[in-house]
Protein backbone atom coordinates (compact mmCIF):
# COMPACT_ATOMS: atom_id res chain seq x y z
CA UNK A 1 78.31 124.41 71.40
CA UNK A 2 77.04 120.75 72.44
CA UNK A 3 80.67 120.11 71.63
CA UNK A 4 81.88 122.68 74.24
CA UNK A 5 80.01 121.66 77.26
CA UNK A 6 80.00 118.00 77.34
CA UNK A 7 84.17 118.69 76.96
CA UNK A 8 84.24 121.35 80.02
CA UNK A 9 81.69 118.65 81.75
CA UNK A 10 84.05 115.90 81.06
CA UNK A 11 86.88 118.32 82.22
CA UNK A 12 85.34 119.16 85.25
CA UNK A 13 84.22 116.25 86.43
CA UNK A 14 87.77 114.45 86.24
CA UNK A 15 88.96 113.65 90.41
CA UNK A 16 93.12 113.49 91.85
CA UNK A 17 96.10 113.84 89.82
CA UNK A 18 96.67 111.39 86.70
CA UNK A 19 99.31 108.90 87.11
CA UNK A 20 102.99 110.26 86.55
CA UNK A 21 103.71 108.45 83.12
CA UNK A 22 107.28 108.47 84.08
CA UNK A 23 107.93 107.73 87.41
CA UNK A 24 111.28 108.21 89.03
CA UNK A 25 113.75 105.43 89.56
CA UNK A 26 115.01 106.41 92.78
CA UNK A 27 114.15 109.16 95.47
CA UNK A 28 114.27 110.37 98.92
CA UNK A 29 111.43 110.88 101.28
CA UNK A 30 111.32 112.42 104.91
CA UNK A 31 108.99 113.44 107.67
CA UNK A 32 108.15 116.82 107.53
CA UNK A 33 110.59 119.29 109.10
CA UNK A 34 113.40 116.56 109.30
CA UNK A 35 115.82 117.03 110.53
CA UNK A 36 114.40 119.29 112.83
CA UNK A 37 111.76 117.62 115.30
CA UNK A 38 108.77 116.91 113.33
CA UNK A 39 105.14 119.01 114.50
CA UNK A 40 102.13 117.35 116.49
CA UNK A 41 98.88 116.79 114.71
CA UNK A 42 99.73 115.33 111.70
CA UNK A 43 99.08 112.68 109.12
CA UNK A 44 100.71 112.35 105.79
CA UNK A 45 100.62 109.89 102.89
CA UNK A 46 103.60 108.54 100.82
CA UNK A 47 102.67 106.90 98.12
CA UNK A 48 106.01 105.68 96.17
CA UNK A 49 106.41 104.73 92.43
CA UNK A 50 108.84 103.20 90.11
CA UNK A 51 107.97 102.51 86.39
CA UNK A 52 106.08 98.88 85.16
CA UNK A 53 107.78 95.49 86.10
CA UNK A 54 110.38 97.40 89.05
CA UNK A 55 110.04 96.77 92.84
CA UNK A 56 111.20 99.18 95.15
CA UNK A 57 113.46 98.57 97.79
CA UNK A 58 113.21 101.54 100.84
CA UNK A 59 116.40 102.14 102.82
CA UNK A 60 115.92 104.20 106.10
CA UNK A 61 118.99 106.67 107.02
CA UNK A 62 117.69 107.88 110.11
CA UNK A 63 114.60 107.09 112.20
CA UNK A 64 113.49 108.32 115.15
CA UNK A 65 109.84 108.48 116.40
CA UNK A 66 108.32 109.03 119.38
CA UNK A 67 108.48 105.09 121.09
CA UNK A 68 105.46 104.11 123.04
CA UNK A 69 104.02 100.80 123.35
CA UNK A 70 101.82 100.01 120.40
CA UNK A 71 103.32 102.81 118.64
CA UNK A 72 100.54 104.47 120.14
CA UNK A 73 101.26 108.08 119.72
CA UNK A 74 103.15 108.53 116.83
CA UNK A 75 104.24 106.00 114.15
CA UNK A 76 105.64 105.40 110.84
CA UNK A 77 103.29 102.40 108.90
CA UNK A 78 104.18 100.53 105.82
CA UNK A 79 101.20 98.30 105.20
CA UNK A 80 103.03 95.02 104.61
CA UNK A 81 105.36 95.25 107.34
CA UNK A 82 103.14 97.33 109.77
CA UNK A 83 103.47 100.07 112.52
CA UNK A 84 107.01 101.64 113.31
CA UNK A 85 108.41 104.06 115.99
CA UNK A 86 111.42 104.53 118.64
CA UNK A 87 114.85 104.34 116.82
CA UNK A 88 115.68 100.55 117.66
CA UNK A 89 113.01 99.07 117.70
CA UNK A 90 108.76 98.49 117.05
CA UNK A 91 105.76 97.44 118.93
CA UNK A 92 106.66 93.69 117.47
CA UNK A 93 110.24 93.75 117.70
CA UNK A 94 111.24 94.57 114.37
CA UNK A 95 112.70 98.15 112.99
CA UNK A 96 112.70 99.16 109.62
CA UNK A 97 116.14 100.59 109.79
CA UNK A 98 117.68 97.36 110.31
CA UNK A 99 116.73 95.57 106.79
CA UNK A 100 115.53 97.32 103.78
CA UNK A 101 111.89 97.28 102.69
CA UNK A 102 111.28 95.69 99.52
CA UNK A 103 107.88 96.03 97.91
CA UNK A 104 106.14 93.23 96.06
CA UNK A 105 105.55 95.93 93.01
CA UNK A 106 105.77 98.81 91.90
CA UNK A 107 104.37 101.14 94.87
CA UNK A 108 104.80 101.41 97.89
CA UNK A 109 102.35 103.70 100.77
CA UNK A 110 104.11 105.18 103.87
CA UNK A 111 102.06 106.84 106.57
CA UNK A 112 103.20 108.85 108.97
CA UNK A 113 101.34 109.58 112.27
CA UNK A 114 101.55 112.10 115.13
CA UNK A 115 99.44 112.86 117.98
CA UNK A 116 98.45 115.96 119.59
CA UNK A 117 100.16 116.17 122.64
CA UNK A 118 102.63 119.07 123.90
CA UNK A 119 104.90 120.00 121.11
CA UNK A 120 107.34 119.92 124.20
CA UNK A 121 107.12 116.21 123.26
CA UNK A 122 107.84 116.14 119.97
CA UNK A 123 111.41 116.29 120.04
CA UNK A 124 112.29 113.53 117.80
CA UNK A 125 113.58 114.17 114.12
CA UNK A 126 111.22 111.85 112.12
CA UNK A 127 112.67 109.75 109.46
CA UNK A 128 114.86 109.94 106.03
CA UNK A 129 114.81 107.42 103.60
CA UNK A 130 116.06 106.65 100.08
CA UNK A 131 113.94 104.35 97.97
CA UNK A 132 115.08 102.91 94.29
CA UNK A 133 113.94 100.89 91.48
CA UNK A 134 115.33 97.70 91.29
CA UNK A 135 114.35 94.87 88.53
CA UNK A 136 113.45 91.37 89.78
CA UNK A 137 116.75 89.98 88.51
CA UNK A 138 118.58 92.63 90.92
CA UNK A 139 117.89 90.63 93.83
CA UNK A 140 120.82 87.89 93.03
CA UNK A 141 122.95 90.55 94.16
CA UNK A 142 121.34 91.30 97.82
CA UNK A 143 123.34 89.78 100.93
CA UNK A 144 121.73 86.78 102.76
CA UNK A 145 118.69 88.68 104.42
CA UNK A 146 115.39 87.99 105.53
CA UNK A 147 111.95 90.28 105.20
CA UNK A 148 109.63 89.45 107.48
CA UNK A 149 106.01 90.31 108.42
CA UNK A 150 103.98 90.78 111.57
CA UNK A 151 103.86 89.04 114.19
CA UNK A 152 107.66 87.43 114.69
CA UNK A 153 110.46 86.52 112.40
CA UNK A 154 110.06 82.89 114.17
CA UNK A 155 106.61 82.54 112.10
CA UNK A 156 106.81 81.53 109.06
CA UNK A 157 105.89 84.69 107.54
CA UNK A 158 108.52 85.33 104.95
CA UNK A 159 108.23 87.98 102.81
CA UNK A 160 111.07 87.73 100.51
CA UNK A 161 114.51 85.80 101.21
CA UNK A 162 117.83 87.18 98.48
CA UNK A 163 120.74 84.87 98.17
């Protein structure tokens, strides 16, 4: 009986999801609704996963998000590279959908941001993106490209550089 309840105690007191054991080597992931305009009041968490020892590299398909200055209103964030929204380009001059996003690991946290306005506003589609495993030697075979953190490519900010 002792047995029972510190089991159902250990049970109950466990908190989230466990880790997948097997996480996916590739995937899509999109703002709700796309491609249909995407609703007001919302705020949703991607966090992206590819097994042990893999980084991911994130390739937009489509963005478009409500473009104010700052990204204000609505906005698409990666934490390394920052705050996104329009279709062309960000609050510091650099768009997502130009380059693709390569993490430093293994995961990789979207956020995605709307206000409250009018849904009259919120005519814009969101985002789609495909996202893959890729192991370190994989980036010998990217084109000459640069990855480049807040605030200005001109800084000496690099990221990553493939050749």
């Amino acid at each position: 009986m002792e047995l029972c309840r510190f089991l159902c105690s250990v049970l109950l007191c466990e908190c989230g999801p466990l880790p997948d054991p097997d996480p996916p080597m590739f995937g899509e992931v999109q703002s709700p609704r796309y491609p249909q305009p995407y609703p007001p009041n919302l705020q949703q968490q991607w966090e992206l996963r590819v097994p042990e020892g893999f980084q991911i590299r994130l390739t937009f398909t489509h963005l478009d998000i409500e473009a104010t200055a700052g990204c204000y209103y609505d906005s698409l964030t990666e934490k390394l590279l920052g705050k996104f929204c329009g279709t062309e380009n960000s609050a510091d001059g650099h768009h997502p959908g130009n380059h693709p996003i390569l993490s430093p690991g293994n995961t990789l946290t979207l956020i995605f941001q709307t206000d409250d306005n009018n849904p009259e506003r919120h005519q814009n589609l969101g985002f789609s993106a495909q996202y893959e495993a890729i192991g370190s030697s994989s980036c010998s075979s990217c084109s000459s490209s640069m990855f480049w953190s807040p605030p200005s490519p001109t800084n000496s900010q690099t990221l990553i550089r493939c050749r």
